[in-house]
N, C-alpha and C. Protein backbone atom coordinates (compact mmCIF):
# COMPACT_ATOMS: atom_id res chain seq x y z
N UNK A 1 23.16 0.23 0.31
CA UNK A 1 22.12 -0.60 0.90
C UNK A 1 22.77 -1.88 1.41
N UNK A 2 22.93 -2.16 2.50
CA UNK A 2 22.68 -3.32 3.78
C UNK A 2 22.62 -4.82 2.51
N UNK A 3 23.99 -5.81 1.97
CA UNK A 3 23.50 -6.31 1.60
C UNK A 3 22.24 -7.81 1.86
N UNK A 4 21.51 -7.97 2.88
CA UNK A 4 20.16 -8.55 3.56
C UNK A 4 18.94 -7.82 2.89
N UNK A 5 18.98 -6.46 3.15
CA UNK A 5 17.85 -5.68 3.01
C UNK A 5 18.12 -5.94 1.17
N UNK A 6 19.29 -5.95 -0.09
CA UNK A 6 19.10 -5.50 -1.21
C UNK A 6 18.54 -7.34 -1.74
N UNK A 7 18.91 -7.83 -0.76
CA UNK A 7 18.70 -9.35 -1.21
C UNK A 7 17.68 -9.47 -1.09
N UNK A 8 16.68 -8.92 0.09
CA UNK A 8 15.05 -8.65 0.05
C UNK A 8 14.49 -8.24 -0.81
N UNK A 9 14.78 -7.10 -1.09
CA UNK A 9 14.08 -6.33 -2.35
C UNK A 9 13.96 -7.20 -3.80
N UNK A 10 15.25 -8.30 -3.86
CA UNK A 10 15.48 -8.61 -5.11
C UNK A 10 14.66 -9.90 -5.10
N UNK A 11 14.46 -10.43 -3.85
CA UNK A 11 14.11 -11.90 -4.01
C UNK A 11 12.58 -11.92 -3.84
N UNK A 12 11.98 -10.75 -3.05
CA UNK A 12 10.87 -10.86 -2.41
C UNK A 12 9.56 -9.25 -3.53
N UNK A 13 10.52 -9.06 -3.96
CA UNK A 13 9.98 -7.19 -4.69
C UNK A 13 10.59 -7.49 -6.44
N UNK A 14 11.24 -7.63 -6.58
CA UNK A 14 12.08 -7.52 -7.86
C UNK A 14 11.82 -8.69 -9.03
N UNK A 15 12.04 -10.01 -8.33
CA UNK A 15 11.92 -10.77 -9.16
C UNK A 15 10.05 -11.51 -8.92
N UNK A 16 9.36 -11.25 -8.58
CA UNK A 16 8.43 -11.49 -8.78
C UNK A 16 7.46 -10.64 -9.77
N UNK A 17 7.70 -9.20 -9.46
CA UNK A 17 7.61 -8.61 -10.83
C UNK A 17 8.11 -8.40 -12.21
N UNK A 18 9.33 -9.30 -12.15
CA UNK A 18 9.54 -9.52 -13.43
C UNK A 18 9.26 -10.92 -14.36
N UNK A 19 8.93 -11.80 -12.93
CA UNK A 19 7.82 -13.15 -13.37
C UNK A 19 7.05 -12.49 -14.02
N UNK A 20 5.86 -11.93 -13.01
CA UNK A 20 4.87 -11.01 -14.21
C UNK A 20 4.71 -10.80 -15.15
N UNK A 21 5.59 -9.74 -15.49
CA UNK A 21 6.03 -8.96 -16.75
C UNK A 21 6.60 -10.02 -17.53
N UNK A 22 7.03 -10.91 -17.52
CA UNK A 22 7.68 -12.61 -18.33
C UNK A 22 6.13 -12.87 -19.02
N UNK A 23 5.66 -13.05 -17.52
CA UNK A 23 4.29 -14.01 -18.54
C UNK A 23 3.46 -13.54 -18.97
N UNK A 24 3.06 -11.87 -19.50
CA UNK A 24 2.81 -11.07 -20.40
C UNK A 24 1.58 -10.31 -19.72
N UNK A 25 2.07 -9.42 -18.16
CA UNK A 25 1.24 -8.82 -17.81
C UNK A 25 1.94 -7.67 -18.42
N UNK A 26 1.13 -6.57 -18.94
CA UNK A 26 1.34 -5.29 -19.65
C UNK A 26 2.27 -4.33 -18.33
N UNK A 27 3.12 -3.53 -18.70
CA UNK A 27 3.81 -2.07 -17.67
C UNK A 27 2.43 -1.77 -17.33
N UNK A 28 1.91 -1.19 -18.22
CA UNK A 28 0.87 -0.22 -17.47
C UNK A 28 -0.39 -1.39 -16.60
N UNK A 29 -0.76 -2.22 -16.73
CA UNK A 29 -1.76 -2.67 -15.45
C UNK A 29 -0.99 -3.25 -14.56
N UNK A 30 0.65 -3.84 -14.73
CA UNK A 30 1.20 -4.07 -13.44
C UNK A 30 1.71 -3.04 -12.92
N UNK A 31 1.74 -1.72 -13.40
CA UNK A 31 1.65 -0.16 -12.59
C UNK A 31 0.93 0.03 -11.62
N UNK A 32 -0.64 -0.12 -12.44
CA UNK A 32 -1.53 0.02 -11.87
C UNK A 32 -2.09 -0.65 -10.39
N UNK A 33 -2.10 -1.86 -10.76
CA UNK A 33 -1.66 -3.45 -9.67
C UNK A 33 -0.87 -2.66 -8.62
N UNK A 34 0.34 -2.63 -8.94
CA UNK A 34 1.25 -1.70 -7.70
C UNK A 34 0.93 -0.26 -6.77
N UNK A 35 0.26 0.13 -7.75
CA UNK A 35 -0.07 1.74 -7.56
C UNK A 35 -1.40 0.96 -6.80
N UNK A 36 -2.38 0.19 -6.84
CA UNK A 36 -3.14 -0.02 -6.01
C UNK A 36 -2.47 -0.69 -5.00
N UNK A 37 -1.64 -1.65 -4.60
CA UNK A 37 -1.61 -2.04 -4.11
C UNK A 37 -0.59 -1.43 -2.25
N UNK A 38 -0.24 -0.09 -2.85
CA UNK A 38 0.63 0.86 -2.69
C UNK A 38 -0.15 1.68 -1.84
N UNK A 39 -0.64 2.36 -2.44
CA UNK A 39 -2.35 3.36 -1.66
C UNK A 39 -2.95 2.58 -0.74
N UNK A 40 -3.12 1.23 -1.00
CA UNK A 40 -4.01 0.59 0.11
C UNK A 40 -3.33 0.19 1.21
N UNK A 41 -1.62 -0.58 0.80
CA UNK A 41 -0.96 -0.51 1.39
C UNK A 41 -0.55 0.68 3.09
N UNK A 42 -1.06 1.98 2.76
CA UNK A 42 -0.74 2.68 3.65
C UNK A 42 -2.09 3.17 4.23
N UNK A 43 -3.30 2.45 4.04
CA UNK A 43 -4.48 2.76 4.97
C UNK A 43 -4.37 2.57 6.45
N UNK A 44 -4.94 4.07 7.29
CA UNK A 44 -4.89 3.53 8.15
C UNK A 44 -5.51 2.81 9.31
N UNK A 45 -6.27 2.21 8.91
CA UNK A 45 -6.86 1.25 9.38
C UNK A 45 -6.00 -0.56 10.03
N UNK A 46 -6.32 -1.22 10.75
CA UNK A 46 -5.97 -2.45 10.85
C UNK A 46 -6.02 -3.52 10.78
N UNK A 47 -5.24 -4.23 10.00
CA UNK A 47 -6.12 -5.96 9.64
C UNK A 47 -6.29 -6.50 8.32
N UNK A 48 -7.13 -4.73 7.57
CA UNK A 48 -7.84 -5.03 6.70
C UNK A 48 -7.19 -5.14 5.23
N UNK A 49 -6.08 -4.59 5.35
CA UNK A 49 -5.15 -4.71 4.08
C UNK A 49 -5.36 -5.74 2.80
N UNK A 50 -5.15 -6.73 3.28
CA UNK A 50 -5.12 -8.28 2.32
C UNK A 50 -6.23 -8.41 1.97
N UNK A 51 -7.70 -8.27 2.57
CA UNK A 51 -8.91 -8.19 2.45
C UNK A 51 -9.30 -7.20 0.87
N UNK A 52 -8.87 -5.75 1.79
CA UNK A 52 -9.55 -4.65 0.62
C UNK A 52 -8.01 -4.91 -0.76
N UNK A 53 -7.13 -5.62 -1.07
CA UNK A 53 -6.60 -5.37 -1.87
C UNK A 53 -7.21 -6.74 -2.63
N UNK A 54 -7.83 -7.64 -2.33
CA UNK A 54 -8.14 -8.66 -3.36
C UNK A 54 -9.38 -8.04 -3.60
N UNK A 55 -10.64 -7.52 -2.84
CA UNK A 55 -11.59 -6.84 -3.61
C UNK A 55 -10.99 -5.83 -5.00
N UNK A 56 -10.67 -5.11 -4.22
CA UNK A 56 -10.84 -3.90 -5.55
C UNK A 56 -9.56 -4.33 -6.59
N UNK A 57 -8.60 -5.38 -6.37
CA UNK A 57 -7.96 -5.93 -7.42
C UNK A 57 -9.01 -6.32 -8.06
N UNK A 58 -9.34 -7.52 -7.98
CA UNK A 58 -10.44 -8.03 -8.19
C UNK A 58 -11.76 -6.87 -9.28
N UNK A 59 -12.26 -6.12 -8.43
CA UNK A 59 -12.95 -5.55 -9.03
C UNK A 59 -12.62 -4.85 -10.41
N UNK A 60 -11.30 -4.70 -10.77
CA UNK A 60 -11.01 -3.37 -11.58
C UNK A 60 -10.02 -4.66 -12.18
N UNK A 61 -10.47 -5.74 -11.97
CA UNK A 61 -9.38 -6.71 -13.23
C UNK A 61 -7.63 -6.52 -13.09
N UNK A 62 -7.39 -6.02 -11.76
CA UNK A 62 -5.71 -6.04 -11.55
C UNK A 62 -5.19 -7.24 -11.17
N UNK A 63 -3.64 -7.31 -11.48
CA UNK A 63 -2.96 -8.30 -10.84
C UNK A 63 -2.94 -8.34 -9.34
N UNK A 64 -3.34 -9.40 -8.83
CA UNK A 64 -3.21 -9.70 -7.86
C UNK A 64 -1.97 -9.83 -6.93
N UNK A 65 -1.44 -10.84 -7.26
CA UNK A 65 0.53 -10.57 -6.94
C UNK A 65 1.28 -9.16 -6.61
N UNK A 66 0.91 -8.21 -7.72
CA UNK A 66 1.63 -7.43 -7.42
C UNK A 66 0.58 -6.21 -7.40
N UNK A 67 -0.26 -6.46 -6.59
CA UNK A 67 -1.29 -5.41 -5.40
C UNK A 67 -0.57 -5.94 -4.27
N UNK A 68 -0.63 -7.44 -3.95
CA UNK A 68 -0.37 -7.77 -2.54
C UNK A 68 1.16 -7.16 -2.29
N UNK A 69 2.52 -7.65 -3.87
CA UNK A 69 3.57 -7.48 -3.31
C UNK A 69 3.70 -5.55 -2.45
N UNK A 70 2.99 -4.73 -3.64
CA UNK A 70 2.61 -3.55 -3.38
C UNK A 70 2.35 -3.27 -1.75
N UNK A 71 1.02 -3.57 -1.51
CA UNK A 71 0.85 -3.48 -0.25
C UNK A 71 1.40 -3.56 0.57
N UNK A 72 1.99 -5.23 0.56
CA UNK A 72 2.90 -5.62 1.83
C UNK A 72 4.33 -4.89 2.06
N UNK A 73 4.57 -4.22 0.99
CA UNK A 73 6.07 -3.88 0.62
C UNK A 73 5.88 -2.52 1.67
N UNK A 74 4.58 -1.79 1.78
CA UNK A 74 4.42 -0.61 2.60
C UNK A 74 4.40 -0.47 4.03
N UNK A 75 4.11 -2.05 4.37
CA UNK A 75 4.07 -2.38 6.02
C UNK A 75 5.23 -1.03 6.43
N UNK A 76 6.20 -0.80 6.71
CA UNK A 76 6.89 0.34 7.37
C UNK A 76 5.95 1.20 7.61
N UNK A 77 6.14 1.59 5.73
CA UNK A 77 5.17 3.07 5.70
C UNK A 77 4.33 3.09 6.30
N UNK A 78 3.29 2.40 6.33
CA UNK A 78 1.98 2.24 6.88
C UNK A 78 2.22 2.24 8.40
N UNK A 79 2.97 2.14 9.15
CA UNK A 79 3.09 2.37 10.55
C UNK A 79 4.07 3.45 10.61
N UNK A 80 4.85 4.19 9.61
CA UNK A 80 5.01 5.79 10.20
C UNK A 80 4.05 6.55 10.10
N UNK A 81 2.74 6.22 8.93
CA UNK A 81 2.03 6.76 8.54
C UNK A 81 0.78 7.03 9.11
N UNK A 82 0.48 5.85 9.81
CA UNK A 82 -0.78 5.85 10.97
C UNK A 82 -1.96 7.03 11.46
N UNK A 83 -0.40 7.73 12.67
CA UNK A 83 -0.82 8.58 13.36
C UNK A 83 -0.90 9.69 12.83
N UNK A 84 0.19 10.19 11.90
CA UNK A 84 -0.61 11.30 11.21
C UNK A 84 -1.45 11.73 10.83
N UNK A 85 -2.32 10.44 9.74
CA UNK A 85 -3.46 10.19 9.54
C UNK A 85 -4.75 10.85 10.11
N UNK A 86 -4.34 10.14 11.22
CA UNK A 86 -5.56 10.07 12.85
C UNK A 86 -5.32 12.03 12.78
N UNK A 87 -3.94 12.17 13.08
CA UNK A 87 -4.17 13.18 13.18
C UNK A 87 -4.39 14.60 11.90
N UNK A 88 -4.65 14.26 11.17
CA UNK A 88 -5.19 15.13 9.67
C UNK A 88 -6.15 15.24 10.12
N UNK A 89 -7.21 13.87 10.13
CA UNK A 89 -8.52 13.70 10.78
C UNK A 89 -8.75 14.21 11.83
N UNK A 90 -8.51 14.47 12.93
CA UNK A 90 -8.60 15.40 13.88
C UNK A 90 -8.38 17.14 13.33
N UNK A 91 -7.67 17.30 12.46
CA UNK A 91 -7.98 18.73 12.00
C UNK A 91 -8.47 19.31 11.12
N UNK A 92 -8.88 18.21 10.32
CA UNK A 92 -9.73 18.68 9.13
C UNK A 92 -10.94 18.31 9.74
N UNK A 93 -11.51 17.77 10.51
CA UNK A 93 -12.91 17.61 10.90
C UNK A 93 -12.87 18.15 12.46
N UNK A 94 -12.24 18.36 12.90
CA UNK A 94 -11.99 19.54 14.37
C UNK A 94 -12.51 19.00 15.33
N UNK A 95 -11.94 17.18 15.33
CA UNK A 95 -12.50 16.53 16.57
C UNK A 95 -11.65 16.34 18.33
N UNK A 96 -11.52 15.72 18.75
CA UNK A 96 -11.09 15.61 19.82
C UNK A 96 -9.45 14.89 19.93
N UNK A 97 -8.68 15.47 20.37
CA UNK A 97 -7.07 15.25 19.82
C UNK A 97 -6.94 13.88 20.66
N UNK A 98 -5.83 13.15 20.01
CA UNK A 98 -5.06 11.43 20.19
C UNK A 98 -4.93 11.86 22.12
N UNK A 99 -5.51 10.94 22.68
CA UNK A 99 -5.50 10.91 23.92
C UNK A 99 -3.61 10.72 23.71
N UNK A 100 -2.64 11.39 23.98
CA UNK A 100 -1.43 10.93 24.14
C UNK A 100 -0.82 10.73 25.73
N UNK A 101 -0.71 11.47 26.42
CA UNK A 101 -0.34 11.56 27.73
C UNK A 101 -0.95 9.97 28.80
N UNK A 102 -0.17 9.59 29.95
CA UNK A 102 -0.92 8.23 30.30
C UNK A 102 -1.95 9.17 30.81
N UNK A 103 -2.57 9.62 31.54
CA UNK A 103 -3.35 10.63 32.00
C UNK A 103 -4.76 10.03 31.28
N UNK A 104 -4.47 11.02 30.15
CA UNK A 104 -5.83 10.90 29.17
C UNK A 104 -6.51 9.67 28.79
N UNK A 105 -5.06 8.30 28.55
CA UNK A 105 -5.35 7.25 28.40
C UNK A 105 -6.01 6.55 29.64
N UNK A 106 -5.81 6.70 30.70
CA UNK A 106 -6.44 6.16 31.33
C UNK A 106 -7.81 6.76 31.42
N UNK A 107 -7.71 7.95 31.78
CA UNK A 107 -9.10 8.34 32.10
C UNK A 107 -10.20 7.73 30.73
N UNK A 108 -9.71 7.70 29.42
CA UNK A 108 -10.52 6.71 28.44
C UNK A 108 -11.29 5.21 28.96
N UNK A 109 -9.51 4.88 29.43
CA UNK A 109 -9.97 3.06 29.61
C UNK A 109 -11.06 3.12 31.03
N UNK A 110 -11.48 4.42 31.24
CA UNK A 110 -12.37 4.26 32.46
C UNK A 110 -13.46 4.01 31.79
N UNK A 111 -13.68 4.66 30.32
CA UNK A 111 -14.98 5.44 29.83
C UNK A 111 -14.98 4.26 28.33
N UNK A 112 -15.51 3.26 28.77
CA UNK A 112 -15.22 1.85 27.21
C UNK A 112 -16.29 2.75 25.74
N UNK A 113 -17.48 3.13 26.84
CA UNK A 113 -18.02 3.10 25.30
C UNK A 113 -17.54 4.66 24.90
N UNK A 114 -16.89 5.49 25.03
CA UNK A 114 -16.55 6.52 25.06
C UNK A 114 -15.35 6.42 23.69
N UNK A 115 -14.30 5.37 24.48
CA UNK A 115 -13.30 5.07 23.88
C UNK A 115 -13.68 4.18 22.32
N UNK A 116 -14.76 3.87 22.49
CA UNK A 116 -14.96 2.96 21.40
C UNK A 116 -15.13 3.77 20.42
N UNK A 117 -16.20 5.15 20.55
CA UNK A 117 -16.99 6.03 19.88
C UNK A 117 -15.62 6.78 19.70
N UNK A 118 -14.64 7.63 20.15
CA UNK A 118 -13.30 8.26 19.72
C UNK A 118 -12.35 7.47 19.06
N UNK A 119 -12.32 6.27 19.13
CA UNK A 119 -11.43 5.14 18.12
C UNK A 119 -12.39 5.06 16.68
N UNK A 120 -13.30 5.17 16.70
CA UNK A 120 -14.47 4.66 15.44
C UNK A 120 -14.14 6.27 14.82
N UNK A 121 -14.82 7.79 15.48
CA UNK A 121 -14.61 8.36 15.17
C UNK A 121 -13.05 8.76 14.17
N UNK A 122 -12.07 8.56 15.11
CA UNK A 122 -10.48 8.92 14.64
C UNK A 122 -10.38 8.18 13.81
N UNK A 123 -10.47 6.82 13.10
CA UNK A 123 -10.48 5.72 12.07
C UNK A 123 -11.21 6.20 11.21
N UNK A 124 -12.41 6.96 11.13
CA UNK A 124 -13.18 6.99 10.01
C UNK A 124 -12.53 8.57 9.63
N UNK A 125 -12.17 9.27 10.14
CA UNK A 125 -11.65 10.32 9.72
C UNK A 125 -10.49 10.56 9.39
N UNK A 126 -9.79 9.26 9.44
CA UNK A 126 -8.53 9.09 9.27
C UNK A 126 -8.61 8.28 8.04
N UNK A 127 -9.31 7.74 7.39
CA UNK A 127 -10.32 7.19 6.08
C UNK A 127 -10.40 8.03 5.28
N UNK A 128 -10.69 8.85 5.44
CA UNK A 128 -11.64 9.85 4.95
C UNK A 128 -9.97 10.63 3.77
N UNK A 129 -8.98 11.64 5.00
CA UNK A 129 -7.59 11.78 4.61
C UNK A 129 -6.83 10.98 3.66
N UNK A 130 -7.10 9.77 4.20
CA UNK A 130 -6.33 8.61 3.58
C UNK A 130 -7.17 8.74 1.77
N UNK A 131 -8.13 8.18 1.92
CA UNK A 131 -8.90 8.26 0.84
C UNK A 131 -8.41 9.63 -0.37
N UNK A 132 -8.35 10.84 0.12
CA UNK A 132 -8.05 11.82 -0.46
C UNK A 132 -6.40 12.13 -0.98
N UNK A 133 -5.91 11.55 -0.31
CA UNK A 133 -4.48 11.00 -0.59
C UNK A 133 -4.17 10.42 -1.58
N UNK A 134 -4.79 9.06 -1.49
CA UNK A 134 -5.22 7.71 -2.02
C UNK A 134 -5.60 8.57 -3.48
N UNK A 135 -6.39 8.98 -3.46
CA UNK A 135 -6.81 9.26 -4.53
C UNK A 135 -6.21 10.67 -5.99
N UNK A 136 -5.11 11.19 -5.05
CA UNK A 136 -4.21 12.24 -6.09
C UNK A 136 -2.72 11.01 -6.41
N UNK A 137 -2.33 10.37 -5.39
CA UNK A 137 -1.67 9.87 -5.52
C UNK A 137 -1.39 8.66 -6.32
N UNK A 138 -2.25 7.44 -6.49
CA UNK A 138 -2.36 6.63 -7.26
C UNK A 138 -2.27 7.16 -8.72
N UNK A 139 -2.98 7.64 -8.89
CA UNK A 139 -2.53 8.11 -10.65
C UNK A 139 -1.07 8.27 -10.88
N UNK A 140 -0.54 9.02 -9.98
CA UNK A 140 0.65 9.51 -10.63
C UNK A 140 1.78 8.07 -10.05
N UNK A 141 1.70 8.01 -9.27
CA UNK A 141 2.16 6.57 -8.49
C UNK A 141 2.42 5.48 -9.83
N UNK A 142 1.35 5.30 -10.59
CA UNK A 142 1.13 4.15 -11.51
C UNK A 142 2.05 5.19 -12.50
N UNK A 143 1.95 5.80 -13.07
CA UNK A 143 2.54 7.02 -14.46
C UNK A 143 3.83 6.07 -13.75
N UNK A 144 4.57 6.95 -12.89
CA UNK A 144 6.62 6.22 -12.39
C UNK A 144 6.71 5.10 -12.54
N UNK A 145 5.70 4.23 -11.85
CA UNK A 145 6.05 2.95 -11.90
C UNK A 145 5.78 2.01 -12.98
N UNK A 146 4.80 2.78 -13.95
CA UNK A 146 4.98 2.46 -15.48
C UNK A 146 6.56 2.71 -16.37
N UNK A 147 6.88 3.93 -16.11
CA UNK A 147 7.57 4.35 -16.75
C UNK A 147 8.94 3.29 -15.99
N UNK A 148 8.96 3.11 -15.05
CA UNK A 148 10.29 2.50 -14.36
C UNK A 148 10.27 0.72 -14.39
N UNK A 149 8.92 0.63 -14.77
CA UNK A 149 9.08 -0.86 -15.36
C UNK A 149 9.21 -0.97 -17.03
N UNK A 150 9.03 -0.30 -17.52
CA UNK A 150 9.70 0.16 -18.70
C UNK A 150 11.25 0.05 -19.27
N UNK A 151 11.88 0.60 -18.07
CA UNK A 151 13.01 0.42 -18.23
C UNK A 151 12.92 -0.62 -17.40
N UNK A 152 12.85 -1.15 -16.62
CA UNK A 152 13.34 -2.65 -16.28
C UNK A 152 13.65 -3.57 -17.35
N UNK A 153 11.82 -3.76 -18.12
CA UNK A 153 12.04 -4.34 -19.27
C UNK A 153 13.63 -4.17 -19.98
N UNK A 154 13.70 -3.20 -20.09
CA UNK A 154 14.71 -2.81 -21.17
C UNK A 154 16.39 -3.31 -20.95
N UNK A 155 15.83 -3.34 -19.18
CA UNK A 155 17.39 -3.45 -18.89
C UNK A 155 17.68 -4.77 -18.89
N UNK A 156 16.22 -6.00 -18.64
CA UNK A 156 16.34 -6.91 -18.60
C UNK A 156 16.16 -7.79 -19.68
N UNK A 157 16.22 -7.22 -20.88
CA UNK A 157 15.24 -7.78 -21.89
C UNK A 157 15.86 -9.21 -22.12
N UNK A 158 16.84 -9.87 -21.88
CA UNK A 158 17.30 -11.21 -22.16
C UNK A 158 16.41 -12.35 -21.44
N UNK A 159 15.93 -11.66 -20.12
CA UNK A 159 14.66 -12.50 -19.86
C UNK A 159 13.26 -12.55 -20.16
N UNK A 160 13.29 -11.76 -21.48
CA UNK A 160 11.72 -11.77 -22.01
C UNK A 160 11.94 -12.10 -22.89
N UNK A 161 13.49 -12.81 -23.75
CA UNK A 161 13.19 -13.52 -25.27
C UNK A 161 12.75 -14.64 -25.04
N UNK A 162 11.75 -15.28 -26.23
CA UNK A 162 11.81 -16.76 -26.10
C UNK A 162 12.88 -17.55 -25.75
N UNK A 163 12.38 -18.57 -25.08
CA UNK A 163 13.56 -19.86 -24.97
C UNK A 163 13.46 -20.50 -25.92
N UNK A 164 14.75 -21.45 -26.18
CA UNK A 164 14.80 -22.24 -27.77
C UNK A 164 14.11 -23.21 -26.72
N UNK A 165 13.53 -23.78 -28.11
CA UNK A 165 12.32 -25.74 -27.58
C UNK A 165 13.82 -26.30 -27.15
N UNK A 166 13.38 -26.69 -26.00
CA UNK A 166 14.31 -28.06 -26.12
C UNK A 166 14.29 -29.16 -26.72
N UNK A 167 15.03 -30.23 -27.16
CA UNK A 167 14.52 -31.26 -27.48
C UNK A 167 14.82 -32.46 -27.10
């Protein structure tokens, strides 16, 4: 690994979850925290990321920090992940395929409310996939990343003893 990219991971992914875990968030709900923040992370939808990860943190009593670090950490994923999406949704509900060609695209941008109603459509069915994803995956998502902050702990444990008082 590129040392820039391992200095990322460590400064921006690594050591903020082990702040966490310092100031006595449990493996398993900062799993969980991640594992949500992970799933939502790769919705494909736009915008709404930061939004739906402080709700349902929020709702279900997760860490916040590390939903967002979660999430944000997926930005890539979440844009290889997109169009597939769109397109699951197009075959599990047997709608009208990704205008790809300029052709098609234009003939759309002729037709606004047309285009509006096939973007709303492809998004909500691309929801729908996601959701079902979302939902085998998170469980087991949180199980690894329990188990692998586990051993973090372990590997790091000199930063979870008390400090002597100073005086």
């Amino acid at each position: 690994m590129p040392e820039s990219i391992r200095e990322f991971f460590r400064c921006k992914i690594l050591r903020p979850l082990l702040r966490q875990l310092r100031g006595g968030v449990s493996p398993r709900r900062l799993a969980w925290s991640l594992a949500l923040g992970i799933v939502i992370g790769i919705n494909p939808s736009v915008g709404l990321t930061t939004i739906m990860v402080i709700m349902i943190a929020w709702a279900f009593g997760l860490n916040q920090i590390a939903s967002q670090v979660g999430a944000h950490a997926m930005t890539p994923i979440h844009l290889l992940l997109f169009i597939p999406f769109i397109q699951l949704g197009v075959h599990l509900f047997h709608t009208s395929r990704l205008p790809l060609s300029r052709q098609q695209i234009e003939h759309l941008s002729h037709h606004p409310w047309r285009l509006i109603r096939d973007i709303w459509q492809w998004e909500w069915h691309a929801l729908v996939v996601w959701g079902l994803v979302g939902a085998i995956a998170m469980p087991l998502i949180a199980i690894y990343l329990r188990r692998a902050l586990v051993l973090l702990m372990r590997r790091h444990r000199t930063l979870f003893r008390s400090r002597p008082a100073q005086g």
